[in-house]
C-alpha atoms as a PDB file:
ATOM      1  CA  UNK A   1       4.261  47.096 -59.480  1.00  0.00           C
ATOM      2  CA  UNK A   2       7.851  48.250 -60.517  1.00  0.00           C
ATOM      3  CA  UNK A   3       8.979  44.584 -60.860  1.00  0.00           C
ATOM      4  CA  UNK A   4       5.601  44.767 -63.734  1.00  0.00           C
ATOM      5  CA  UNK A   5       6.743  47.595 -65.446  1.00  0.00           C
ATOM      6  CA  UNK A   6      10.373  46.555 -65.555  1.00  0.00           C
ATOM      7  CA  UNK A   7       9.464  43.371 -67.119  1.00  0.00           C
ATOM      8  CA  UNK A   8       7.269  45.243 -69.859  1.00  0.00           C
ATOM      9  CA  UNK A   9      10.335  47.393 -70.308  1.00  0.00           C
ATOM     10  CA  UNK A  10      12.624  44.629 -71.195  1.00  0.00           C
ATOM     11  CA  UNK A  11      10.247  42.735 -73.161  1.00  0.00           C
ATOM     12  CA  UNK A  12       9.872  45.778 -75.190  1.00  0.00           C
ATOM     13  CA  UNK A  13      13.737  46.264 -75.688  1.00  0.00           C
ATOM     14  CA  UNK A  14      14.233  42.588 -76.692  1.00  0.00           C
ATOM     15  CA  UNK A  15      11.175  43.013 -78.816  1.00  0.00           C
ATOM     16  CA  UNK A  16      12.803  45.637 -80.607  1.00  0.00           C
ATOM     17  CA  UNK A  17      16.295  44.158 -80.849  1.00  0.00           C
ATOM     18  CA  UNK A  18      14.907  41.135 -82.767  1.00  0.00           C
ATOM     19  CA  UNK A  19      12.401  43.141 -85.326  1.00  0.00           C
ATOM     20  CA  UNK A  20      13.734  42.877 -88.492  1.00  0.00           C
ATOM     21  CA  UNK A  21      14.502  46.089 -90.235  1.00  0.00           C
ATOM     22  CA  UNK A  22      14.485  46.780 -93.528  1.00  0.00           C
ATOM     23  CA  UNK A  23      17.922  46.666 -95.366  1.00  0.00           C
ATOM     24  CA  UNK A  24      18.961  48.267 -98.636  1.00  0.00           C
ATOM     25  CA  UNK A  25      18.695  46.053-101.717  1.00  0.00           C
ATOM     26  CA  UNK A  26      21.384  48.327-103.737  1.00  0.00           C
ATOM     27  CA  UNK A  27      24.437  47.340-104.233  1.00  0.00           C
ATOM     28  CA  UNK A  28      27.557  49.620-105.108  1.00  0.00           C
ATOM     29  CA  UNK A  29      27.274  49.182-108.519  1.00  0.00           C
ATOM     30  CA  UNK A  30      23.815  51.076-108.570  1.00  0.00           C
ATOM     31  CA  UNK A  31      24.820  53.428-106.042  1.00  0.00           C
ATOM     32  CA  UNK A  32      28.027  54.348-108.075  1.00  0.00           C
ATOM     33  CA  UNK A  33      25.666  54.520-111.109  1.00  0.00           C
ATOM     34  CA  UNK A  34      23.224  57.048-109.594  1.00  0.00           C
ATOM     35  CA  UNK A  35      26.374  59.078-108.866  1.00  0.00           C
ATOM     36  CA  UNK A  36      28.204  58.555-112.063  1.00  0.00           C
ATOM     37  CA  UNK A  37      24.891  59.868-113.365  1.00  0.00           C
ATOM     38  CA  UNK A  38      24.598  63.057-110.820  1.00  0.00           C
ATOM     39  CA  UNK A  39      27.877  64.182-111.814  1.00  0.00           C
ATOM     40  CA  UNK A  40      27.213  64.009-115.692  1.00  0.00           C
ATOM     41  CA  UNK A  41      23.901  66.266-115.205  1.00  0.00           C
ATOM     42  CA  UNK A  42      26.620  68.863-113.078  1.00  0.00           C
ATOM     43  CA  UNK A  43      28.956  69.123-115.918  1.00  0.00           C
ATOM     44  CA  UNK A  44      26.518  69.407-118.501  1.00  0.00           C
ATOM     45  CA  UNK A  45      24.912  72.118-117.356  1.00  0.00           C
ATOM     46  CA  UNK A  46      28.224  73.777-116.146  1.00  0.00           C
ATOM     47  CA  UNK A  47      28.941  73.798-120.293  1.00  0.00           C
ATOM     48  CA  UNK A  48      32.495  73.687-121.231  1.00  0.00           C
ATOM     49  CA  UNK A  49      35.326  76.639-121.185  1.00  0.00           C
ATOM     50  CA  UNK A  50      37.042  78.607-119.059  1.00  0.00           C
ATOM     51  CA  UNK A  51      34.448  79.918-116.932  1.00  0.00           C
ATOM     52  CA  UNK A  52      33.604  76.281-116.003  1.00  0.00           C
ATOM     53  CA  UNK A  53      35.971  76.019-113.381  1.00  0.00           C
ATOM     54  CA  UNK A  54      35.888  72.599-111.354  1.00  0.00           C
ATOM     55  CA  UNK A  55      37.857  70.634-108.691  1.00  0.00           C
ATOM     56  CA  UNK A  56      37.337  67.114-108.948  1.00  0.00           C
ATOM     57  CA  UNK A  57      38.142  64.434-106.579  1.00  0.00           C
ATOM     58  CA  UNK A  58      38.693  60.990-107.803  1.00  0.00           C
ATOM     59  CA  UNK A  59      37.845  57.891-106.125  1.00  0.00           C
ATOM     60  CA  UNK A  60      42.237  57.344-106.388  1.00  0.00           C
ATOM     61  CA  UNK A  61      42.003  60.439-104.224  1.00  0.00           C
ATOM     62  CA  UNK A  62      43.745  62.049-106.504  1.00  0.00           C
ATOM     63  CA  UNK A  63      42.774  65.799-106.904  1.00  0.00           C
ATOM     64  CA  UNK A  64      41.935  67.669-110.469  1.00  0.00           C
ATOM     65  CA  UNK A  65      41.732  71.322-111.163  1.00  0.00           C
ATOM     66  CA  UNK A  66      41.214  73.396-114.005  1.00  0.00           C
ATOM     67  CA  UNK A  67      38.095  74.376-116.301  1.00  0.00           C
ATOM     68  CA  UNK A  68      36.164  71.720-118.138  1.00  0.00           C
ATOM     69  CA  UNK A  69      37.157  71.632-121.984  1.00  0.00           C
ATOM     70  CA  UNK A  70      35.356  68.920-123.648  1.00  0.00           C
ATOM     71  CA  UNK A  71      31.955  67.189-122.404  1.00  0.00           C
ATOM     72  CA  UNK A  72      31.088  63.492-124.069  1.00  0.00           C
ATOM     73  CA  UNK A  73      28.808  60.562-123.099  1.00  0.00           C
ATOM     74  CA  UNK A  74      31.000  58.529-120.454  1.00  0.00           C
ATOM     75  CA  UNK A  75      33.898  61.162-119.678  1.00  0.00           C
ATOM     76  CA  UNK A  76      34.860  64.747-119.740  1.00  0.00           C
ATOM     77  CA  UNK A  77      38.060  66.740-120.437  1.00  0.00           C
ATOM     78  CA  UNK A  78      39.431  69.097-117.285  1.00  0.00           C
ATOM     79  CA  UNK A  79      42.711  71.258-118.912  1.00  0.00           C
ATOM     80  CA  UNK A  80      44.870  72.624-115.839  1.00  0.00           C
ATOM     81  CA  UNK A  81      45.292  76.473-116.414  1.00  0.00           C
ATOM     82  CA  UNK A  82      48.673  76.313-114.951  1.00  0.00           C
ATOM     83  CA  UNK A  83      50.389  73.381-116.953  1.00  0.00           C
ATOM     84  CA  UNK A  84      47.927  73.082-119.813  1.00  0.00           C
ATOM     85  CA  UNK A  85      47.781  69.487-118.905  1.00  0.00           C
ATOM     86  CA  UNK A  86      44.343  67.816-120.308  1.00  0.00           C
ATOM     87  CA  UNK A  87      43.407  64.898-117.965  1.00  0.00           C
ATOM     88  CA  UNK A  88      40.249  62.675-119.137  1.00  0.00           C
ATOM     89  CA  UNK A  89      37.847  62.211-116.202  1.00  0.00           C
ATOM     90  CA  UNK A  90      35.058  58.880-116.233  1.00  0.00           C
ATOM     91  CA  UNK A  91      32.143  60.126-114.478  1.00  0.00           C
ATOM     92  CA  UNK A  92      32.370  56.244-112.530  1.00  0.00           C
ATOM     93  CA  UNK A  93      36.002  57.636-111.280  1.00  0.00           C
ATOM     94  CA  UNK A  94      34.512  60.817-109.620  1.00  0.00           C
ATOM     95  CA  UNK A  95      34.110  60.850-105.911  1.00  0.00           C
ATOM     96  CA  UNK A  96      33.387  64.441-105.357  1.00  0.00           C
ATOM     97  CA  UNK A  97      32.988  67.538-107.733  1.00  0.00           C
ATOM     98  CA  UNK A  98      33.220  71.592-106.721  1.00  0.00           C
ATOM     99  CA  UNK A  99      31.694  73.533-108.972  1.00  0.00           C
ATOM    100  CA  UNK A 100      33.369  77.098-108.979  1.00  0.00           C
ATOM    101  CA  UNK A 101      31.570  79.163-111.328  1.00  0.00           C
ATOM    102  CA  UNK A 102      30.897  82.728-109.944  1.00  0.00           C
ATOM    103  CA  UNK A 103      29.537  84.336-112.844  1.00  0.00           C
ATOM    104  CA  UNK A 104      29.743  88.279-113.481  1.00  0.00           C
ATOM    105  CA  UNK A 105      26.027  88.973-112.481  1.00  0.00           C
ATOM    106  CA  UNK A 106      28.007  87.226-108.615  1.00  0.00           C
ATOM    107  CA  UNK A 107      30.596  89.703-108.491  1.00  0.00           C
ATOM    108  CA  UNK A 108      28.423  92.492-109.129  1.00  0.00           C
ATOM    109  CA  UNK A 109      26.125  91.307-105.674  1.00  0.00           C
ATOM    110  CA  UNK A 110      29.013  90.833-103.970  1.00  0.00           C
ATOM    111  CA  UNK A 111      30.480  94.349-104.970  1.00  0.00           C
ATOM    112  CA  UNK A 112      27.035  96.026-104.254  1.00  0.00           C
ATOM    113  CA  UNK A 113      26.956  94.122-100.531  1.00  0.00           C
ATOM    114  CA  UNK A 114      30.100  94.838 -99.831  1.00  0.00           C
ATOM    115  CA  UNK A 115      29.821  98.731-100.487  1.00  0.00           C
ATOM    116  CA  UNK A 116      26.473  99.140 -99.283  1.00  0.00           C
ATOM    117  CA  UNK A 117      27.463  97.757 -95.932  1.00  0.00           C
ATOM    118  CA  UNK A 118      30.447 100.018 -95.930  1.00  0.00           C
ATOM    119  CA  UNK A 119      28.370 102.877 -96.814  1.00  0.00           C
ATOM    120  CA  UNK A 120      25.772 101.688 -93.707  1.00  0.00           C
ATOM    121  CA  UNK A 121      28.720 101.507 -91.203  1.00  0.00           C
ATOM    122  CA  UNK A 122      30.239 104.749 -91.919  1.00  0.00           C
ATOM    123  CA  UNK A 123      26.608 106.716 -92.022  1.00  0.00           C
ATOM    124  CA  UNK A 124      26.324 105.100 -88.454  1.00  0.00           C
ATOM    125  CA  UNK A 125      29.400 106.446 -87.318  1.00  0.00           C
ATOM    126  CA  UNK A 126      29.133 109.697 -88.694  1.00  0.00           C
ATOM    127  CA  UNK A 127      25.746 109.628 -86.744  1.00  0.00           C
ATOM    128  CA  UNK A 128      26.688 108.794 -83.533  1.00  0.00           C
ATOM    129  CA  UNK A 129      29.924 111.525 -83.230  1.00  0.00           C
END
């Protein structure tokens, strides 16, 4: 009986080690594409100025910060607040994007969290001396 279900057991794993599986018909080009594309519908709606902070990664590895200054069909314009340096960006050339746009409606949350949990921690105190 085990010699049974050990052969059904290794039929099944050859079985499965010859099935052919379904492989993905994209090549780079589209993928890079897609991105390209993903990337262009992030800055747009980011908008342009100096509350559109970003930190771009290029596929060079080089790294890019500052705010986003200028927004056109294949590239956009990040200026570094430090230098003033403007560097033109082609969506293609983007690996990886950080959006860092903490509006004022953020920092007033964050405020209000931050003292209400003071507030909490010190009414517990006081409540337990």
């Amino acid at each position: 009986m085990a010699k049974i279900l050990l052969s059904v057991a290794l039929m099944l794993l050859l079985t499965s080690l010859v099935t052919p599986v379904p492989a993905s018909a994209q090549s780079q080009e589209d993928t890079r594409a897609r991105q390209a594309q993903k990337v262009k519908a992030r800055i747009s709606k980011l908008g342009t100025g100096k509350r559109a902070y970003v930190e771009v990664k290029l596929r060079d590895n080089n790294k890019l910060k500052g705010y986003v200054s200028e927004i056109a069909d294949d590239h956009f314009v990040v200026i570094d607040p430090k230098t003033n340096v403007r560097s033109t960006v082609p969506y293609a050339q983007v690996q990886q994007i950080k959006v860092n746009n903490h509006s004022l409606g953020y920092g007033l949350a964050f405020g209000a969290a931050v003292i209400g949990g003071v507030i909490i921690a010190v009414s517990l105190l006081l409540r337990g001396s």
